[in-house]
PDB file of N, CA and C in Angstrom:
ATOM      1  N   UNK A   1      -6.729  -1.874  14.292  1.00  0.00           N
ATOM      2  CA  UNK A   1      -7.560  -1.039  13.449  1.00  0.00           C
ATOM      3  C   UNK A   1      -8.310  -0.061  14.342  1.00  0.00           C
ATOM      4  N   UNK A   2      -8.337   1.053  13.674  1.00  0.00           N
ATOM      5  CA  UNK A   2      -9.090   2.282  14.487  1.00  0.00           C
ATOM      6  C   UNK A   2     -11.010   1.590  14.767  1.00  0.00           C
ATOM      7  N   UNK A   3     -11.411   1.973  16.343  1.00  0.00           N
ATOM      8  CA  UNK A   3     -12.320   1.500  16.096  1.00  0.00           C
ATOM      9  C   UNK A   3     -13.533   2.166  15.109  1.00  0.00           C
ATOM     10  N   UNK A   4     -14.189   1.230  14.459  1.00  0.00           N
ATOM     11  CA  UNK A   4     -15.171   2.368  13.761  1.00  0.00           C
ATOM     12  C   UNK A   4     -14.921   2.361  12.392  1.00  0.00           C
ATOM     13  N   UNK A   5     -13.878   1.693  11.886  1.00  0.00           N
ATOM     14  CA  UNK A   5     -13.115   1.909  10.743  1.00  0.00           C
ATOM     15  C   UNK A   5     -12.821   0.468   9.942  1.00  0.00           C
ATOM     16  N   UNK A   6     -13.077   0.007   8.658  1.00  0.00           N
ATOM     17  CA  UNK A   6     -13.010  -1.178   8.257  1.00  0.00           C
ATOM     18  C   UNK A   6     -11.421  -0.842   7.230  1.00  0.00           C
ATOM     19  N   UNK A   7     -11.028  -1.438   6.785  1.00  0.00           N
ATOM     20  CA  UNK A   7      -9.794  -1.170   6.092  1.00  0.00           C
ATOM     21  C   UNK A   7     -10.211  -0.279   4.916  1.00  0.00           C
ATOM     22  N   UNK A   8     -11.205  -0.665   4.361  1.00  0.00           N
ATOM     23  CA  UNK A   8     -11.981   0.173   3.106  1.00  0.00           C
ATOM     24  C   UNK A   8     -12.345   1.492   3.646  1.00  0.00           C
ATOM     25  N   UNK A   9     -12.648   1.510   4.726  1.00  0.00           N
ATOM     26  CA  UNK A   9     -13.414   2.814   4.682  1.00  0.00           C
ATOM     27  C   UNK A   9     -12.686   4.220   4.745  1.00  0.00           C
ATOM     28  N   UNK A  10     -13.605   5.295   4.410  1.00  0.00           N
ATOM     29  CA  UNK A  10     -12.548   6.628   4.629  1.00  0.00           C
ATOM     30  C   UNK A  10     -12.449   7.169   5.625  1.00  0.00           C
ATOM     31  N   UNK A  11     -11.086   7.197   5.643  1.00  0.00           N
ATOM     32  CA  UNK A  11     -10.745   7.420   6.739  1.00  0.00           C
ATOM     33  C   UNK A  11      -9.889   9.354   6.450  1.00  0.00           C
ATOM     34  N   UNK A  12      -9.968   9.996   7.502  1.00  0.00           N
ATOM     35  CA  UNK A  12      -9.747  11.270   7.453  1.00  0.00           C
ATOM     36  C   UNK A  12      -8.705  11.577   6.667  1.00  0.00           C
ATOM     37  N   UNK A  13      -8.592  12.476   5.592  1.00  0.00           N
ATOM     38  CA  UNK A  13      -7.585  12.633   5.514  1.00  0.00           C
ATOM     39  C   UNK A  13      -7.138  14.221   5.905  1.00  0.00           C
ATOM     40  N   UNK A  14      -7.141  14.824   6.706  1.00  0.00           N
ATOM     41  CA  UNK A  14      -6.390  15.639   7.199  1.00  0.00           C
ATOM     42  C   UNK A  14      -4.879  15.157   8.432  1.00  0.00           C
ATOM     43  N   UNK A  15      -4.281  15.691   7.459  1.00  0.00           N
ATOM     44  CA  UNK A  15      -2.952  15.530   8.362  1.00  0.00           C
ATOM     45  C   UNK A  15      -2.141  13.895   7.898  1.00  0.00           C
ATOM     46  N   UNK A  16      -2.431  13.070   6.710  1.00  0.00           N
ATOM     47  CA  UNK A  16      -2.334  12.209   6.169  1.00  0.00           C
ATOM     48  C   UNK A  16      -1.577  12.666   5.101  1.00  0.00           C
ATOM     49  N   UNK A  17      -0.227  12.069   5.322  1.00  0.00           N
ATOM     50  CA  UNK A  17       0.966  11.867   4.431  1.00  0.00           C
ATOM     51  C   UNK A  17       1.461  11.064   3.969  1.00  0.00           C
ATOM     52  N   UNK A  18       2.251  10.992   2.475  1.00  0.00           N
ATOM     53  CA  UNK A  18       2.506   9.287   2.484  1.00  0.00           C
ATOM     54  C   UNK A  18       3.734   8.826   3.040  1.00  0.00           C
ATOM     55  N   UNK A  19       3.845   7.402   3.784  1.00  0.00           N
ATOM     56  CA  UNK A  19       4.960   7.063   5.035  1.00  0.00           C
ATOM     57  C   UNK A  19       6.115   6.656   3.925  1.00  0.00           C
ATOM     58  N   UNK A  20       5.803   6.414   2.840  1.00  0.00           N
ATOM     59  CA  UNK A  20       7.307   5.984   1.545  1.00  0.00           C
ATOM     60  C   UNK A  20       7.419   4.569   1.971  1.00  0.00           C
ATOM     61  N   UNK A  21       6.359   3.896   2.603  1.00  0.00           N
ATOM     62  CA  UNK A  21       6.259   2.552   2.857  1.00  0.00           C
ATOM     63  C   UNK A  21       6.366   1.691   1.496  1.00  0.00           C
ATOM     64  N   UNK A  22       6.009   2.046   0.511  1.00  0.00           N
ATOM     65  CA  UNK A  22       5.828   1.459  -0.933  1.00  0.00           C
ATOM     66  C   UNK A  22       5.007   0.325  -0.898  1.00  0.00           C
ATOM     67  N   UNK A  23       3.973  -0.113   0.605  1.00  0.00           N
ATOM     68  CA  UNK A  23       3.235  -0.931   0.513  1.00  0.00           C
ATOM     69  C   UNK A  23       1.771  -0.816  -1.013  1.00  0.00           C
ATOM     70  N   UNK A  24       1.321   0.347  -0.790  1.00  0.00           N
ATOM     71  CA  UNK A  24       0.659   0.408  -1.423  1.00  0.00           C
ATOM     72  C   UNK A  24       0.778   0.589  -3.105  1.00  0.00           C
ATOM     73  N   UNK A  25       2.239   0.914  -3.285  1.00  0.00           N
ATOM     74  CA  UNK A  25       2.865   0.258  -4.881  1.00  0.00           C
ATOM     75  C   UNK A  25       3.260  -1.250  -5.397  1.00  0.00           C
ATOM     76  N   UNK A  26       3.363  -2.024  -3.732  1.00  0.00           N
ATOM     77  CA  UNK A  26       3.791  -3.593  -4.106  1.00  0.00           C
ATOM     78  C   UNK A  26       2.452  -4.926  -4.017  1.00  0.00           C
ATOM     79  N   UNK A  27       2.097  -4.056  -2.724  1.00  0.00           N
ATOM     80  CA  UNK A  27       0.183  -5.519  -2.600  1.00  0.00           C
ATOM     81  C   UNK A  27       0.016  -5.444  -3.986  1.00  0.00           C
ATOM     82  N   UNK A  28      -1.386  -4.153  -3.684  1.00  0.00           N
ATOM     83  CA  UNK A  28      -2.695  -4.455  -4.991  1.00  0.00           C
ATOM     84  C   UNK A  28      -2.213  -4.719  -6.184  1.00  0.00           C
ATOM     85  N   UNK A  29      -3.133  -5.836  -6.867  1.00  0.00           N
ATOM     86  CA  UNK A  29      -2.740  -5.379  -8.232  1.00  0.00           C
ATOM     87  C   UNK A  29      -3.001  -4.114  -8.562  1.00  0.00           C
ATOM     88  N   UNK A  30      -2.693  -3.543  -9.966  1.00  0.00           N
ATOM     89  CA  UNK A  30      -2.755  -2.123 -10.576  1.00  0.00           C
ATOM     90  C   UNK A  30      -3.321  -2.396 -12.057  1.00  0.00           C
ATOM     91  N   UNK A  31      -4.419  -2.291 -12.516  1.00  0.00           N
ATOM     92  CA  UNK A  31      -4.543  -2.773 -14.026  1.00  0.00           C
ATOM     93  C   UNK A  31      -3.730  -2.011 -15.121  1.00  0.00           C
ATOM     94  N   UNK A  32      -3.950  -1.205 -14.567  1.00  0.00           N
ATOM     95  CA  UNK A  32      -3.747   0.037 -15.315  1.00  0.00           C
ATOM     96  C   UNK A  32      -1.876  -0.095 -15.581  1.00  0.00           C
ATOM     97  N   UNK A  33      -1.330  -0.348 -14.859  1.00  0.00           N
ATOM     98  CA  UNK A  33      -0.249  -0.436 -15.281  1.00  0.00           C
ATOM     99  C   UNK A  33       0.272  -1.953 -15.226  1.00  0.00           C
ATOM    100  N   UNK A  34      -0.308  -2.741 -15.348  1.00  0.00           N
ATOM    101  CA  UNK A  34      -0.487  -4.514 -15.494  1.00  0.00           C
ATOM    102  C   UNK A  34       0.318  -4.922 -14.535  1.00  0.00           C
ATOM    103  N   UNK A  35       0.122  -4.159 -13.282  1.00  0.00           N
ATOM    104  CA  UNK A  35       1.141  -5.101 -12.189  1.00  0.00           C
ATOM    105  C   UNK A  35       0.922  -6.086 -11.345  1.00  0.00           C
ATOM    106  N   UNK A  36       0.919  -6.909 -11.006  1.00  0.00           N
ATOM    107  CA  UNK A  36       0.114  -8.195  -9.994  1.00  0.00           C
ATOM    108  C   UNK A  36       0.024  -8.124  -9.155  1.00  0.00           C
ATOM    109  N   UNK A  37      -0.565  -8.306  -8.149  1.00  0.00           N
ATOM    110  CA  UNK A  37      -0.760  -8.801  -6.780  1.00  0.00           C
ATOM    111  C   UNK A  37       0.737  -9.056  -5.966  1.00  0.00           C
ATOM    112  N   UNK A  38       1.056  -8.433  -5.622  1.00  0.00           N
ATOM    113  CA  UNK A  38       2.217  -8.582  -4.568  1.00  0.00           C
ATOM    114  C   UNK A  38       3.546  -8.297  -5.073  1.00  0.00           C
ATOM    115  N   UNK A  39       3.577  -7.837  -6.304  1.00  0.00           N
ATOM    116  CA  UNK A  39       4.259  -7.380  -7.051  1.00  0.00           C
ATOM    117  C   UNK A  39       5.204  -6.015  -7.147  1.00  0.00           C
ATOM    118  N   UNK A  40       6.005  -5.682  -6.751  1.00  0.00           N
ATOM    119  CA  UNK A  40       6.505  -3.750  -6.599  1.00  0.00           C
ATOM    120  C   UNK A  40       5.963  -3.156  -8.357  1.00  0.00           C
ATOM    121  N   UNK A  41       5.759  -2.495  -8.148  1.00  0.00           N
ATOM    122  CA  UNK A  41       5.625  -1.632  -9.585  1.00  0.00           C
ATOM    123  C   UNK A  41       6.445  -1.323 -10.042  1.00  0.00           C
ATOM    124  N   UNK A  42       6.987  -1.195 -11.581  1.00  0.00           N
ATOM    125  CA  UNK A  42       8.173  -1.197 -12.065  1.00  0.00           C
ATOM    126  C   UNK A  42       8.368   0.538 -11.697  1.00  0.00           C
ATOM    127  N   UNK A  43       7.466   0.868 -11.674  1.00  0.00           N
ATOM    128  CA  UNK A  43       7.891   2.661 -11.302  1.00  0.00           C
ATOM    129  C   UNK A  43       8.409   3.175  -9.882  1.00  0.00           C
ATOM    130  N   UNK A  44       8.313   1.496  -9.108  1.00  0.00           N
ATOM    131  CA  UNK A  44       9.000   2.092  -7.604  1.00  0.00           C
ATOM    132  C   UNK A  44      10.017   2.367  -7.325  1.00  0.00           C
ATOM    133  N   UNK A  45      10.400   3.531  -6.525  1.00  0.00           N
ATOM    134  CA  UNK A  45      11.896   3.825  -6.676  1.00  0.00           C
ATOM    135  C   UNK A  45      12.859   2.774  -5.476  1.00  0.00           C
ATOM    136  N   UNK A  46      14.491   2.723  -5.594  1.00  0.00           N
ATOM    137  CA  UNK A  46      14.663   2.319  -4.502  1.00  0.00           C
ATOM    138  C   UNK A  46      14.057   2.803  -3.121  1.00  0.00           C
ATOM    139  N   UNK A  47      14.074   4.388  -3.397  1.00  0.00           N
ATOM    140  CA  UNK A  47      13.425   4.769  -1.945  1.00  0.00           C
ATOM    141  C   UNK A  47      11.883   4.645  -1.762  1.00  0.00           C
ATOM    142  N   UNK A  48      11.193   4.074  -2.255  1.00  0.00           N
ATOM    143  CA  UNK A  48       9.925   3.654  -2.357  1.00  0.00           C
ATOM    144  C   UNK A  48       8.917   4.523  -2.747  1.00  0.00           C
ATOM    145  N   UNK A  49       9.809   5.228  -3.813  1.00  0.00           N
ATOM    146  CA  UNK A  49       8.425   6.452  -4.169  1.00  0.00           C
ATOM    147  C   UNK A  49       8.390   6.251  -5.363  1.00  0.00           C
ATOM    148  N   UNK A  50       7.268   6.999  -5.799  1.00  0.00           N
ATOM    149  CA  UNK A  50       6.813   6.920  -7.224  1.00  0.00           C
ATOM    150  C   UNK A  50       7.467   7.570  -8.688  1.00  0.00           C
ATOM    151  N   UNK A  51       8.561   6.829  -9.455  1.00  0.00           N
ATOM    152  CA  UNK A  51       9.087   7.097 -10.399  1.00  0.00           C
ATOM    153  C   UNK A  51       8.515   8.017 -11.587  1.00  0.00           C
ATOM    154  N   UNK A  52       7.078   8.194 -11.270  1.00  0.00           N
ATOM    155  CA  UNK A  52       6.103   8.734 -12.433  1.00  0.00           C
ATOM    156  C   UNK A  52       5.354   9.502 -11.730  1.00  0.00           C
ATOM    157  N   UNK A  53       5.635   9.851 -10.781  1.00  0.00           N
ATOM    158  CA  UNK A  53       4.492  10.470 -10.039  1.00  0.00           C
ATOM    159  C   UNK A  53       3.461  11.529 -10.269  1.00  0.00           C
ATOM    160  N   UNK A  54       4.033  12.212 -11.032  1.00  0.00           N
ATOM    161  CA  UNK A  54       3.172  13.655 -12.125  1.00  0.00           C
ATOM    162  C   UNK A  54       2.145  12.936 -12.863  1.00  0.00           C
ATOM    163  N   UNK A  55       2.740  11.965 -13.146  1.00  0.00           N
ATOM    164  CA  UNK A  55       2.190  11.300 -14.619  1.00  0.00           C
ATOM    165  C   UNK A  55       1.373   9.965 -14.263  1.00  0.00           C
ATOM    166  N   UNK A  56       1.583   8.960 -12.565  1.00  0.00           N
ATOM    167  CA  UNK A  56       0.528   8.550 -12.429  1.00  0.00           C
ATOM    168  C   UNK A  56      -0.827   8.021 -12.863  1.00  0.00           C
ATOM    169  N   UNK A  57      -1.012   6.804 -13.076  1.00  0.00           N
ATOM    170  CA  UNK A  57      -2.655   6.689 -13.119  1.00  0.00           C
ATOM    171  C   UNK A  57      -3.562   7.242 -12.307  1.00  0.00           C
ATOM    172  N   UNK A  58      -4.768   7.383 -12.529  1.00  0.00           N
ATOM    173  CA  UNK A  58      -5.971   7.912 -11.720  1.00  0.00           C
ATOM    174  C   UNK A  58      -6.261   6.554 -10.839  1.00  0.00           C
ATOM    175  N   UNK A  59      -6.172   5.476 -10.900  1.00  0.00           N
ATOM    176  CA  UNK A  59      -5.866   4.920  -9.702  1.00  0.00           C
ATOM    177  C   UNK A  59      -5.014   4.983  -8.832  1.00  0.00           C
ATOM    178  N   UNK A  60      -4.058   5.407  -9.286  1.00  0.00           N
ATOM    179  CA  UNK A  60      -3.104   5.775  -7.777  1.00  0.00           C
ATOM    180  C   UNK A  60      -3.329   6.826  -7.449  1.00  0.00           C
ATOM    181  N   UNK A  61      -3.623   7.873  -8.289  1.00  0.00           N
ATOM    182  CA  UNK A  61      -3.644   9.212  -7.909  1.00  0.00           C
ATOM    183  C   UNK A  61      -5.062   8.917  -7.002  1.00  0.00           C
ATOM    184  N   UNK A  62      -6.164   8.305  -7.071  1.00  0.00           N
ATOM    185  CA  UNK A  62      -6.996   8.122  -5.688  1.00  0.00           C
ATOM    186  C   UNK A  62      -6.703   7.707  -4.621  1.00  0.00           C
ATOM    187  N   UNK A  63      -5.992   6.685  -4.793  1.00  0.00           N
ATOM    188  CA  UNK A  63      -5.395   6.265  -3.244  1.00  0.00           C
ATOM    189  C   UNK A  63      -4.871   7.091  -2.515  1.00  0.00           C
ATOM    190  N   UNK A  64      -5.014   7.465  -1.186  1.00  0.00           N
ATOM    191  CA  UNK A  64      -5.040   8.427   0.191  1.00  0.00           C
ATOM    192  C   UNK A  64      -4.462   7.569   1.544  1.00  0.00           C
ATOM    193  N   UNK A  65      -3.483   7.983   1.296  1.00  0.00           N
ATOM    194  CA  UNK A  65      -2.797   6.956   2.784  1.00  0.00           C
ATOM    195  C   UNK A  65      -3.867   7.164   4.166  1.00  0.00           C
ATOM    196  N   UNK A  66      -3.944   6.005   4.880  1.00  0.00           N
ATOM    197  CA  UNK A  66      -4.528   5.813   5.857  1.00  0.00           C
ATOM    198  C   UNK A  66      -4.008   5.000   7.123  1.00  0.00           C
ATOM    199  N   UNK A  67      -4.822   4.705   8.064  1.00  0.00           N
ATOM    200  CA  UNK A  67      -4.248   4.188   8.785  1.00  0.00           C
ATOM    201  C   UNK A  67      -3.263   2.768   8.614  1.00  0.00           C
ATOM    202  N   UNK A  68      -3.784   2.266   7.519  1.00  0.00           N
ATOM    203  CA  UNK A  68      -2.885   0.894   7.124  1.00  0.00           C
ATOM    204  C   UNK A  68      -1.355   1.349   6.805  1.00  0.00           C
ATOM    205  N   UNK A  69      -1.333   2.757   6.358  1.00  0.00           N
ATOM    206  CA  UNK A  69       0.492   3.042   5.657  1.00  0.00           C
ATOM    207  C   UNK A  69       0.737   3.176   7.311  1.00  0.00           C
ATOM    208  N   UNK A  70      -0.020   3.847   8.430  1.00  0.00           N
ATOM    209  CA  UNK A  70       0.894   3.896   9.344  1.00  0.00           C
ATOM    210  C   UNK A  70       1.080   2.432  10.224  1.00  0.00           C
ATOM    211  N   UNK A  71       0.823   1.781   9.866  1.00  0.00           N
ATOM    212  CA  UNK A  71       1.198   0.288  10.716  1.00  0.00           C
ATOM    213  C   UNK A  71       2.319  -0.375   9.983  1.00  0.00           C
ATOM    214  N   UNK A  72       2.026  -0.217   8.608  1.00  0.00           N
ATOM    215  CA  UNK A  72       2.728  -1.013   8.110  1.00  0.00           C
ATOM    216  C   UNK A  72       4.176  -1.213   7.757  1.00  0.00           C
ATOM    217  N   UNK A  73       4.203   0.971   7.619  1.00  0.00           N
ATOM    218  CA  UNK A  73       5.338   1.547   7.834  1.00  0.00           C
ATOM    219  C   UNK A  73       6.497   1.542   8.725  1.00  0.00           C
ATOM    220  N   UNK A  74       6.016   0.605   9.741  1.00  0.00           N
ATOM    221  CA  UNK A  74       6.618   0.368  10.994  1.00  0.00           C
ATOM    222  C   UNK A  74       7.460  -0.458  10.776  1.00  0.00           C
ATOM    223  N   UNK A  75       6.787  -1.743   9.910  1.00  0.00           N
ATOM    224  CA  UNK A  75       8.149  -2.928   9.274  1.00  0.00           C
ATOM    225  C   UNK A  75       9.041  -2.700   8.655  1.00  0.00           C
ATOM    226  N   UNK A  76       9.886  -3.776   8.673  1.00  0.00           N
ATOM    227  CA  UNK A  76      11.474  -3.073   8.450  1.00  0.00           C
ATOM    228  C   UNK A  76      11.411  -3.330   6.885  1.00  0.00           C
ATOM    229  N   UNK A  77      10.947  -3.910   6.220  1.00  0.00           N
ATOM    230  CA  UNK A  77      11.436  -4.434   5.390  1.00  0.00           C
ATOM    231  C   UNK A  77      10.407  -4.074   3.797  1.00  0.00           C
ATOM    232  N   UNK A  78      10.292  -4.139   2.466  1.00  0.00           N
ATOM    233  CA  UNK A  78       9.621  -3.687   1.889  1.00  0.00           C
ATOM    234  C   UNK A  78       8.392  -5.003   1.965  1.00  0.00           C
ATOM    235  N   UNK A  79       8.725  -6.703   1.744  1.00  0.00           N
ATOM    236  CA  UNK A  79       8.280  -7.388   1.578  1.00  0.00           C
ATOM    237  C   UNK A  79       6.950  -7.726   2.800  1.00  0.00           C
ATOM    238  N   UNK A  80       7.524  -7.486   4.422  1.00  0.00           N
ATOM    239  CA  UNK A  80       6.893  -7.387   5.080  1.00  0.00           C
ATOM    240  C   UNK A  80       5.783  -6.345   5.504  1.00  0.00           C
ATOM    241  N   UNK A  81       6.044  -5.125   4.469  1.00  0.00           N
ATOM    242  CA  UNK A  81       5.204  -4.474   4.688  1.00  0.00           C
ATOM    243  C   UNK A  81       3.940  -4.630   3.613  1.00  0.00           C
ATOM    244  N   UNK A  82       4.342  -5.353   2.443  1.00  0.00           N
ATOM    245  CA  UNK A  82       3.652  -5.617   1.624  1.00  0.00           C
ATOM    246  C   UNK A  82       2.541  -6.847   1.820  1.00  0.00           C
ATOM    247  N   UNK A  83       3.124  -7.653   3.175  1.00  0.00           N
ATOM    248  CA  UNK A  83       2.833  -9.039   2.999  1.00  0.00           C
ATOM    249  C   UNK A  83       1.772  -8.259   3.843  1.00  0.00           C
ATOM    250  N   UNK A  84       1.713  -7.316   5.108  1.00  0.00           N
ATOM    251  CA  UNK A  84       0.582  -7.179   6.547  1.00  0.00           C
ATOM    252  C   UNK A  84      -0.019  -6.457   5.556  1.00  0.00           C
ATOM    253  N   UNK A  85       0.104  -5.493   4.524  1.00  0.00           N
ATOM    254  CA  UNK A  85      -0.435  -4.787   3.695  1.00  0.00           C
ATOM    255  C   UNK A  85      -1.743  -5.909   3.138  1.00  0.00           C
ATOM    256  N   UNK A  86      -1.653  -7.007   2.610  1.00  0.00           N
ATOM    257  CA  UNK A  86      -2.363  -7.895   1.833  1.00  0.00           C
ATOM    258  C   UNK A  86      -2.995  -8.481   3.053  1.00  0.00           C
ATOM    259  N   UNK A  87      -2.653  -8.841   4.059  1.00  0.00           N
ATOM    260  CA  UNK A  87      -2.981  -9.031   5.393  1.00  0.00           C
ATOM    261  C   UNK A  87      -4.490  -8.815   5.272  1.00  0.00           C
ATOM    262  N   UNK A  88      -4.116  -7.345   5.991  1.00  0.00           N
ATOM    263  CA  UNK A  88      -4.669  -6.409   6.536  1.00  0.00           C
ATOM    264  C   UNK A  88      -6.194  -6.598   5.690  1.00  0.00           C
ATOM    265  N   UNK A  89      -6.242  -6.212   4.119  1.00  0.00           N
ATOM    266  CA  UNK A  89      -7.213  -6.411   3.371  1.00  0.00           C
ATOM    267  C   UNK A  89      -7.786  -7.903   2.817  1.00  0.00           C
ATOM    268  N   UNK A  90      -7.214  -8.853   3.619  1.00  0.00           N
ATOM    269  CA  UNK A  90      -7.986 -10.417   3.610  1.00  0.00           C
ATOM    270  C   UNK A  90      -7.653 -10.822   2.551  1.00  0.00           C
ATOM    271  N   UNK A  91      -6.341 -10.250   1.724  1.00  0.00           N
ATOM    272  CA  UNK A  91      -5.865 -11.348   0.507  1.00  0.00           C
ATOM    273  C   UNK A  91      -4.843 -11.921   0.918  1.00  0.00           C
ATOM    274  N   UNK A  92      -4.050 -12.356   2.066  1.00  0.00           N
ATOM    275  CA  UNK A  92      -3.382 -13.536   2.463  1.00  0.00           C
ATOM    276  C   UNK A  92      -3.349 -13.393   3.880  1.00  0.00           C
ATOM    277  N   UNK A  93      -3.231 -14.774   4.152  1.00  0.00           N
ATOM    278  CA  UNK A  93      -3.142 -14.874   5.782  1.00  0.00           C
ATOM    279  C   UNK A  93      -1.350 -15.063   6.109  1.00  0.00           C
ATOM    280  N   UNK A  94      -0.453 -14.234   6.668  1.00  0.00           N
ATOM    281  CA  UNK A  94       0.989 -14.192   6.758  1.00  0.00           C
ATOM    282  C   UNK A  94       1.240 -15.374   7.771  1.00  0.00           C
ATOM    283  N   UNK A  95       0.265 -15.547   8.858  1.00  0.00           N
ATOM    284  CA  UNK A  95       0.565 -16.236   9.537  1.00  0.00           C
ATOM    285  C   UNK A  95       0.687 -17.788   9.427  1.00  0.00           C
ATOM    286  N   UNK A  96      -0.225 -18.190   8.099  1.00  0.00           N
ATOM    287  CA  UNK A  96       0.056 -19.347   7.673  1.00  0.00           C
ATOM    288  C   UNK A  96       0.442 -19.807   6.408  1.00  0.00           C
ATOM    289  N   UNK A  97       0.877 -18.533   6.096  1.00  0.00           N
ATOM    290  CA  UNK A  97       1.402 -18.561   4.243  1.00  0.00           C
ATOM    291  C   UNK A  97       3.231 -19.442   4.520  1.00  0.00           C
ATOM    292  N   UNK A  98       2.960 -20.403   3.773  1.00  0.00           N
ATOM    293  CA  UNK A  98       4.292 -21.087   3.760  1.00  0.00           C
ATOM    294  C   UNK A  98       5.662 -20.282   3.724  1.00  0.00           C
TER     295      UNK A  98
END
């Protein structure tokens, strides 16, 4: 983690793009579109982008990639990026999740 920086906090967004990690469509839940906790969103594409994207909730449409899409983006896989994703924000520990 950047020092100075808690996972919550804002972090710059200049020069912040989204990595197509689809972490941040599979962790959080989403109320708004009743999706669960660790869950992909039914609007994710195979390539991990947003099937609705125009049309979006105002919760996603707030979310601003940060330093977490670029770490996470690094894993190979969608699940693993989802799992350091939940990590990262203290809703599971990967290292001892069965």
């Amino acid at each position: 983690m950047p020092l100075g920086y808690s996972p919550r906090s804002a972090w710059p967004r200049t020069g912040r793009v989204c990595t197509a990690c689809g972490a941040c469509c599979t962790a959080p839940d989403i109320a708004a579109l009743v999706k669960p906790l660790g869950q992909p969103c039914v609007h994710l594409g195979a390539d991990c982008l947003c099937g609705i994207y125009a049309e979006r909730p105002s919760i996603c449409r707030s979310y601003s990639p940060d330093w977490v899409c670029g770490e996470v983006a690094l894993l190979p896989t969608l699940e693993e990026r989802s799992a350091r994703f939940l990590e990262i924000y203290g809703l599971i520990n990967i290292k001892t999740k069965p």
